[in-house]
N, C-alpha and C. Protein backbone atom coordinates (compact mmCIF):
# COMPACT_ATOMS: atom_id res chain seq x y z
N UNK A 1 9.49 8.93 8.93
CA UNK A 1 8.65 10.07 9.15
C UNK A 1 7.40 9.61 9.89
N UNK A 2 7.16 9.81 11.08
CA UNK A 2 6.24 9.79 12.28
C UNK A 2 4.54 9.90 11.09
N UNK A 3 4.57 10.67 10.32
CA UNK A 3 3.39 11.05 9.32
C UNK A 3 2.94 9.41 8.45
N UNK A 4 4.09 8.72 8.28
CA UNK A 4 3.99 7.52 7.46
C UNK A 4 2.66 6.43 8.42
N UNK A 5 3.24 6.93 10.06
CA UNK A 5 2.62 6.13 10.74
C UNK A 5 0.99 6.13 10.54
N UNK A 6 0.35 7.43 10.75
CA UNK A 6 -0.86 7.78 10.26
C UNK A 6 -1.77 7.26 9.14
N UNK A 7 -0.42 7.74 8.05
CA UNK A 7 -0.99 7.64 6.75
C UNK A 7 -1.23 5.44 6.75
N UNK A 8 -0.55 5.50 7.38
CA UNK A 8 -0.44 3.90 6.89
C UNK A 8 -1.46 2.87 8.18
N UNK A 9 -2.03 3.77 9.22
CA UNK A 9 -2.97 3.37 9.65
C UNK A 9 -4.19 3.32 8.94
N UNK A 10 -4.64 4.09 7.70
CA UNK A 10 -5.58 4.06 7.25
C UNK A 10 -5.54 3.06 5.82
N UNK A 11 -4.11 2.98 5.46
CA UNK A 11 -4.24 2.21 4.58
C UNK A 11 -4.42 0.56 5.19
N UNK A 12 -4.05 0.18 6.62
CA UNK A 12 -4.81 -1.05 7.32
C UNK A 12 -5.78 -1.43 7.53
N UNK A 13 -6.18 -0.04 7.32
CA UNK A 13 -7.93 -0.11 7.16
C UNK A 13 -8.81 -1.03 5.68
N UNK A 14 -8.01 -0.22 5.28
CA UNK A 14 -8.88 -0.15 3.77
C UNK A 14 -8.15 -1.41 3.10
N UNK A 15 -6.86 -2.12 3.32
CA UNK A 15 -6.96 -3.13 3.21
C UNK A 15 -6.88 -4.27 4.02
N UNK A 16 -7.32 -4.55 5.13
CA UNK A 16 -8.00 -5.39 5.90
C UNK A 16 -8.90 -6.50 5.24
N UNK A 17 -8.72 -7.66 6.13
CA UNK A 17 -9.52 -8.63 5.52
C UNK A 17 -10.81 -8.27 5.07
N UNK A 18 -11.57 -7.71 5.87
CA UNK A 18 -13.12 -7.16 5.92
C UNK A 18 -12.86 -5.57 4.55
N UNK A 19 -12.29 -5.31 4.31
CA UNK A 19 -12.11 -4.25 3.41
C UNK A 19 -11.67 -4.61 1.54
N UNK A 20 -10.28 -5.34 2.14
CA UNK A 20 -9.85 -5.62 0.64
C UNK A 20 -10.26 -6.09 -1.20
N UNK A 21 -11.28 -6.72 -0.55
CA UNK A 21 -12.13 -6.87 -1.62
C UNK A 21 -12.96 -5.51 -2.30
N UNK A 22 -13.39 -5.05 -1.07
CA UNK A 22 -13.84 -3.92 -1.62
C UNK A 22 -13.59 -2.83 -2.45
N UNK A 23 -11.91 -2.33 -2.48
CA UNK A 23 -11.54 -1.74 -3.06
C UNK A 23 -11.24 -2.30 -4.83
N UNK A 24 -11.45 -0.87 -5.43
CA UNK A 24 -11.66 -0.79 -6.29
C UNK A 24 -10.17 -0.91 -7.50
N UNK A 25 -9.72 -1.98 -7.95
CA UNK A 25 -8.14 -2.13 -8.62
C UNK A 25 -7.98 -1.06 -9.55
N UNK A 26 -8.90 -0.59 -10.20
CA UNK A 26 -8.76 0.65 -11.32
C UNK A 26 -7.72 1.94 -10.57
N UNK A 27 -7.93 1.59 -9.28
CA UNK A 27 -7.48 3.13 -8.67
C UNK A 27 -6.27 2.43 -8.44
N UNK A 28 -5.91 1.45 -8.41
CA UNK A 28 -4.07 1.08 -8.50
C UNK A 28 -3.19 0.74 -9.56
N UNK A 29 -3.47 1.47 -10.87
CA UNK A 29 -2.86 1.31 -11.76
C UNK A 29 -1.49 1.91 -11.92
N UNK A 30 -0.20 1.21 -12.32
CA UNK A 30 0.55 2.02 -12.83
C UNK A 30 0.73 2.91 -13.36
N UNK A 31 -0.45 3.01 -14.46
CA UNK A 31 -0.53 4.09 -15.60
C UNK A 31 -1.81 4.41 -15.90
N UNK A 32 -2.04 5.97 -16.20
CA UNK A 32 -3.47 5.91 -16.55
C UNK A 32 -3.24 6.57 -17.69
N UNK A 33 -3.33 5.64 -19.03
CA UNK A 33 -3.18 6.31 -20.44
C UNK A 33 -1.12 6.07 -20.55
N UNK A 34 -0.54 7.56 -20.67
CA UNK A 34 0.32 7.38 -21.00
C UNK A 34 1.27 8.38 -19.75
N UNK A 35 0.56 8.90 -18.39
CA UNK A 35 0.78 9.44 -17.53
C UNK A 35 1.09 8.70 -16.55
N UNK A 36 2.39 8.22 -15.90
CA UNK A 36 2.43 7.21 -14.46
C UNK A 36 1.80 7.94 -13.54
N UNK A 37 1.22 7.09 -12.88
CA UNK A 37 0.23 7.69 -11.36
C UNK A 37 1.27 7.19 -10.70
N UNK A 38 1.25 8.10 -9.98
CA UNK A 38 2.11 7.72 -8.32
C UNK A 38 1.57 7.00 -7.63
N UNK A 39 2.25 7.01 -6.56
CA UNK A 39 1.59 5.88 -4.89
C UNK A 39 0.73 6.93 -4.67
N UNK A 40 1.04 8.53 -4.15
CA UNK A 40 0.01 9.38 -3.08
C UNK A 40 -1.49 9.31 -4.11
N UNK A 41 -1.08 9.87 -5.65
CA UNK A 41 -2.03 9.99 -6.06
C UNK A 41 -3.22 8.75 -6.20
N UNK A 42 -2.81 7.49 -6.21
CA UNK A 42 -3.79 6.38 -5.39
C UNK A 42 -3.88 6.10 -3.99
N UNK A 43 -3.23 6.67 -3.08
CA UNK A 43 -3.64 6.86 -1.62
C UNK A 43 -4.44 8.18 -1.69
N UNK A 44 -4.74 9.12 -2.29
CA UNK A 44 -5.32 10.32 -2.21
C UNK A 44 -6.96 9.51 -2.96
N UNK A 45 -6.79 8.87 -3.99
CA UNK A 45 -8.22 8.77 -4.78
C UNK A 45 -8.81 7.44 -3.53
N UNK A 46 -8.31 6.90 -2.79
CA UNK A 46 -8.71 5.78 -2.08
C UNK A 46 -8.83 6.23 -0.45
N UNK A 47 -8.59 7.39 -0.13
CA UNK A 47 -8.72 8.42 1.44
C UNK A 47 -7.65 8.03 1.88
N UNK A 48 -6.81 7.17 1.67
CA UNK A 48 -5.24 7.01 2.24
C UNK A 48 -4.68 8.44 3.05
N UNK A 49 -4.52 9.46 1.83
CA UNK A 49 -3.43 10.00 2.30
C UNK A 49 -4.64 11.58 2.28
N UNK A 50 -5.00 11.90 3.07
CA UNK A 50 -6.30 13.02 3.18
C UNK A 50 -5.30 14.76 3.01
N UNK A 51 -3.88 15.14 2.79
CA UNK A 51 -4.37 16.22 2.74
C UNK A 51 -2.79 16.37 2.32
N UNK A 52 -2.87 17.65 1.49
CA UNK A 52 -1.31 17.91 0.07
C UNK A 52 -0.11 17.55 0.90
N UNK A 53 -0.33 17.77 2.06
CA UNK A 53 1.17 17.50 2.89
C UNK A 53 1.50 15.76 3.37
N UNK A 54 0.23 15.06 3.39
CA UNK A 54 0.95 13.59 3.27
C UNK A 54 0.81 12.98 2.05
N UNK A 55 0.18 13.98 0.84
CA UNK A 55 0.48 12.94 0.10
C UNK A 55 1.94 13.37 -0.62
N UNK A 56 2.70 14.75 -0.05
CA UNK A 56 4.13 14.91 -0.21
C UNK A 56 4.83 13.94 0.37
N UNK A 57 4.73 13.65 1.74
CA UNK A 57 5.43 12.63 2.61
C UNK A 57 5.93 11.57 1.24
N UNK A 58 4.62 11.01 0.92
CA UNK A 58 4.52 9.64 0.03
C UNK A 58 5.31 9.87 -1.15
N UNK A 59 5.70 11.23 -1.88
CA UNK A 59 6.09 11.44 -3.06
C UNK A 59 7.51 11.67 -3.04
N UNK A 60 7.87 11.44 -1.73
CA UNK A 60 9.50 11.49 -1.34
C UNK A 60 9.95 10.04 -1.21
N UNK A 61 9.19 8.93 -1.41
CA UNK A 61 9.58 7.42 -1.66
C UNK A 61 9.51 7.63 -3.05
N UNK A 62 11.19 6.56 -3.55
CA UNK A 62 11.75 6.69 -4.86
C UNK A 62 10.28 5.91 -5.50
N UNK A 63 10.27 6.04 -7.20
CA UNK A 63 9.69 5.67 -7.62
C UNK A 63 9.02 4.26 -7.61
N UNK A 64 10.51 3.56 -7.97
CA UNK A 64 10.65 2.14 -7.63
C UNK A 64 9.84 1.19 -6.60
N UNK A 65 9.76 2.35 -5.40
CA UNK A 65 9.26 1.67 -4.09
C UNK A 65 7.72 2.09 -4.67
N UNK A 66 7.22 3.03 -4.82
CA UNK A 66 6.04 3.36 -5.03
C UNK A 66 5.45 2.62 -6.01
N UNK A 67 5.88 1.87 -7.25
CA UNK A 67 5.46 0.92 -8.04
C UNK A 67 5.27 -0.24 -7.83
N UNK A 68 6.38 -0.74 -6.77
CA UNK A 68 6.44 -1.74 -6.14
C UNK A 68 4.84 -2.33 -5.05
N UNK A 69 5.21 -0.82 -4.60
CA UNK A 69 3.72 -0.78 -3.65
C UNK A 69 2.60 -0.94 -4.33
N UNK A 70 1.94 -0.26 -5.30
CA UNK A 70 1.07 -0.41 -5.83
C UNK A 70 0.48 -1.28 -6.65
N UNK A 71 1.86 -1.96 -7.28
CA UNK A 71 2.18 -3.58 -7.92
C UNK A 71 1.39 -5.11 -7.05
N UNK A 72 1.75 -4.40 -5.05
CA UNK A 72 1.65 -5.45 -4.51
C UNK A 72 0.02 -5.33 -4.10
N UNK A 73 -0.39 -4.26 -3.62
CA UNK A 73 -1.22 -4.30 -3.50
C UNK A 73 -2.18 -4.76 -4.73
N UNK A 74 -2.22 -4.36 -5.62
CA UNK A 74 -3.22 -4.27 -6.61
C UNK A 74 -3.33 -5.60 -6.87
N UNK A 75 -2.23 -6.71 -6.77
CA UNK A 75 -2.18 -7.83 -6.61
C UNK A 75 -3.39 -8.69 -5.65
N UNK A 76 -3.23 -8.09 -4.52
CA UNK A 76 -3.85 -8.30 -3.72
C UNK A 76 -5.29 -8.28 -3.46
N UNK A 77 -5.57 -6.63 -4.08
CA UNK A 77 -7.30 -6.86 -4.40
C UNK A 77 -7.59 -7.31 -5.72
N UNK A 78 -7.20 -7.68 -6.29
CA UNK A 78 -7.28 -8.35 -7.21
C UNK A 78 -7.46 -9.76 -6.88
N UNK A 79 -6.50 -10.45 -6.20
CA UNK A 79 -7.28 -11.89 -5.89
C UNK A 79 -8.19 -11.74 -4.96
N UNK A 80 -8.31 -11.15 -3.76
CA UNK A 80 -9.59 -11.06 -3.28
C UNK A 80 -10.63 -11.03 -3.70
N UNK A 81 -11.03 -10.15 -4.36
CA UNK A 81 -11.96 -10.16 -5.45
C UNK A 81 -12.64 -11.42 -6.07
N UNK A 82 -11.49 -12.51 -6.74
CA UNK A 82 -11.55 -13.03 -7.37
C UNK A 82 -12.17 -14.36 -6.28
N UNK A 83 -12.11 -14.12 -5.03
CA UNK A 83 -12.66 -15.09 -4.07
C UNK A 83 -11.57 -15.14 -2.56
N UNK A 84 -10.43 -15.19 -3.15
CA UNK A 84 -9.37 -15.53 -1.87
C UNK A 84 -9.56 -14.03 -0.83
N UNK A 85 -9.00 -13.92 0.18
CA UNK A 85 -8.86 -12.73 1.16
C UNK A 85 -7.45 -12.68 1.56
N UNK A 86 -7.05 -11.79 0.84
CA UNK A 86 -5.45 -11.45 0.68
C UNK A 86 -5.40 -9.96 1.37
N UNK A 87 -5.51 -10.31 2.51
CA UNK A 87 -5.06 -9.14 3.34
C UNK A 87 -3.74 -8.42 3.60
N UNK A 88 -3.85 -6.96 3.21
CA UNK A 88 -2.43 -6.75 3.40
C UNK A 88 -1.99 -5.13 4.33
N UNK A 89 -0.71 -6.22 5.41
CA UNK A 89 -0.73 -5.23 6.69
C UNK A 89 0.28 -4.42 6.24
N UNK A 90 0.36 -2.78 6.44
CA UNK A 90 1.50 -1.90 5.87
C UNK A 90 1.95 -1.70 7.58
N UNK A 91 3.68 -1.73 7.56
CA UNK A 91 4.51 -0.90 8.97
C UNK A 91 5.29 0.05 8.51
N UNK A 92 6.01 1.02 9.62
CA UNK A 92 7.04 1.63 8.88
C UNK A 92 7.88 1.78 9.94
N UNK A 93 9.05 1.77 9.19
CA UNK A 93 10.54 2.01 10.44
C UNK A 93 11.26 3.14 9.91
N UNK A 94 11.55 3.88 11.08
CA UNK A 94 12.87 4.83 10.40
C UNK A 94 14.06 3.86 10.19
N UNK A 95 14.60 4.88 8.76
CA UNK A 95 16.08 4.21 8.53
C UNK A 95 16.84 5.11 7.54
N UNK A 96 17.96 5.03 7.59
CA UNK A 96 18.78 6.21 7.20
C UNK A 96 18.71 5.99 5.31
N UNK A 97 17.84 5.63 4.93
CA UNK A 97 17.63 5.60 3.37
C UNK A 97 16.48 4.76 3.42
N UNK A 98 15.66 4.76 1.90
CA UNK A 98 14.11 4.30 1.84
C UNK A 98 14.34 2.90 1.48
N UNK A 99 13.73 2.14 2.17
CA UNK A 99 13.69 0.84 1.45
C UNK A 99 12.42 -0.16 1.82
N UNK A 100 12.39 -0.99 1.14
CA UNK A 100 10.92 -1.71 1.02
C UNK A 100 11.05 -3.01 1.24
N UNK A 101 10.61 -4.25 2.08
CA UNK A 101 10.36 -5.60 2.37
C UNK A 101 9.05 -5.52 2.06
N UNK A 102 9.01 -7.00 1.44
CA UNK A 102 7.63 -7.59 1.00
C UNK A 102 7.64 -8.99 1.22
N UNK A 103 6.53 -9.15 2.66
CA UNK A 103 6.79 -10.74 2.69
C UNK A 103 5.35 -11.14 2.89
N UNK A 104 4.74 -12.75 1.68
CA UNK A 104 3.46 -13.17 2.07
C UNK A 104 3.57 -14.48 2.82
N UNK A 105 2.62 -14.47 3.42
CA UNK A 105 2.03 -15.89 4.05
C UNK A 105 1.34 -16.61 3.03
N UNK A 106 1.50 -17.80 2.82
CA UNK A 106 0.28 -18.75 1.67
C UNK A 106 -0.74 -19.12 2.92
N UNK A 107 -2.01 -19.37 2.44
CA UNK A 107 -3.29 -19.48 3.13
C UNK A 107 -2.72 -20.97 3.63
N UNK A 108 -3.84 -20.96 4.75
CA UNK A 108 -3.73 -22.70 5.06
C UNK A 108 -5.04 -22.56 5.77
N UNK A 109 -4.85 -24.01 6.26
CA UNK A 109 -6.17 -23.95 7.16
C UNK A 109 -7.13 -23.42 8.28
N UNK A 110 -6.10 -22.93 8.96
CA UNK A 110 -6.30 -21.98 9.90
C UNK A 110 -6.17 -20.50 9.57
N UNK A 111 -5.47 -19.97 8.22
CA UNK A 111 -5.41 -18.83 8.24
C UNK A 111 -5.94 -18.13 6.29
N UNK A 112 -5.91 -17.20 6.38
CA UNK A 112 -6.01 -16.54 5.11
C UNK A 112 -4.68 -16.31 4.28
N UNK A 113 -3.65 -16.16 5.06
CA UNK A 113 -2.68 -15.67 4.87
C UNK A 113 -2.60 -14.38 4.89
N UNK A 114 -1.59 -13.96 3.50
CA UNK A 114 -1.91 -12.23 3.71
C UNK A 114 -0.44 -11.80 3.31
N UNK A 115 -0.24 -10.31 3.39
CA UNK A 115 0.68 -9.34 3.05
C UNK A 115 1.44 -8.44 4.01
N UNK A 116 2.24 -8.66 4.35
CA UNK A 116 2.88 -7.42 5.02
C UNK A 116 3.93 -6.60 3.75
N UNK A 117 3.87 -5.46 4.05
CA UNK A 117 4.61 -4.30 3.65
C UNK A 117 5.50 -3.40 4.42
N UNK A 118 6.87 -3.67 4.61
CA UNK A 118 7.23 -3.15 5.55
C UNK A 118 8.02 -2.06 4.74
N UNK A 119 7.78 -0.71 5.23
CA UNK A 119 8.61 0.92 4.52
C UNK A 119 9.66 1.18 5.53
N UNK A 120 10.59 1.37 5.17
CA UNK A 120 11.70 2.16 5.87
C UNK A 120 11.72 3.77 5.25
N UNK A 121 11.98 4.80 5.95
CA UNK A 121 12.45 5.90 5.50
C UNK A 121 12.94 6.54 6.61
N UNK A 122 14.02 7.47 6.02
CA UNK A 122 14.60 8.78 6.64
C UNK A 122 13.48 9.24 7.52
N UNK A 123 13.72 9.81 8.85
CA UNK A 123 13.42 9.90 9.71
C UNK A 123 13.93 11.98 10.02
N UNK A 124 12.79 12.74 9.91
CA UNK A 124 13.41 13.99 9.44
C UNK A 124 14.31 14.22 10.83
């Protein structure tokens, strides 16, 4: 979905080297209490996903992937935070069913390393 592209330009934003720390891990919880939060509803509290129709887009990735996502990220500002800069880049490809790659770089000397997130989905 052409919409993923958007939505997931802003989430490059916000986690970008210069960003990631900043964000706030409370807003990537699996659960708040005894209610699962979704992916949109933490792309919606973080400006990710700005308006009811992308954060539908997002609520049409199976659960699994959406936990996954929020698993990795939260990972992520979480060690940042903690000092490292765990940047993490989101892409998306059409593909005839949803599916999710997750591949990191370990830091070295020349680099930070970092996160890619790559989404596949149906393509309307």
């Amino acid at each position: 979905m052409p919409v993923f592209q958007r939505i997931l330009e802003r989430a490059n934003r916000t986690f970008d080297s210069e960003h990631v720390a900043q964000v706030d891990p409370g807003l990537l919880l699996l659960t708040d209490a005894l209610t699962p939060q979704t992916l949109s509803q933490c792309a919606t509290q973080l400006g990710i996903a700005v308006s009811p129709a992308e954060a539908a887009v997002i609520d049409k990735c199976p659960i699994s992937i959406q936990a996954a996502i929020i698993a990795v990220t939260r990972s992520a500002v979480v060690r940042s935070r903690q000092g490292a800069v765990i940047p993490v880049t989101f892409c998306w490809f059409a593909a005839y069913d949803f599916e999710l790659q997750v591949f990191e770089a370990r830091p070295g000397p020349d680099s930070w390393g970092g996160i890619t997130i790559a989404l596949r989905s149906p393509y309307p």
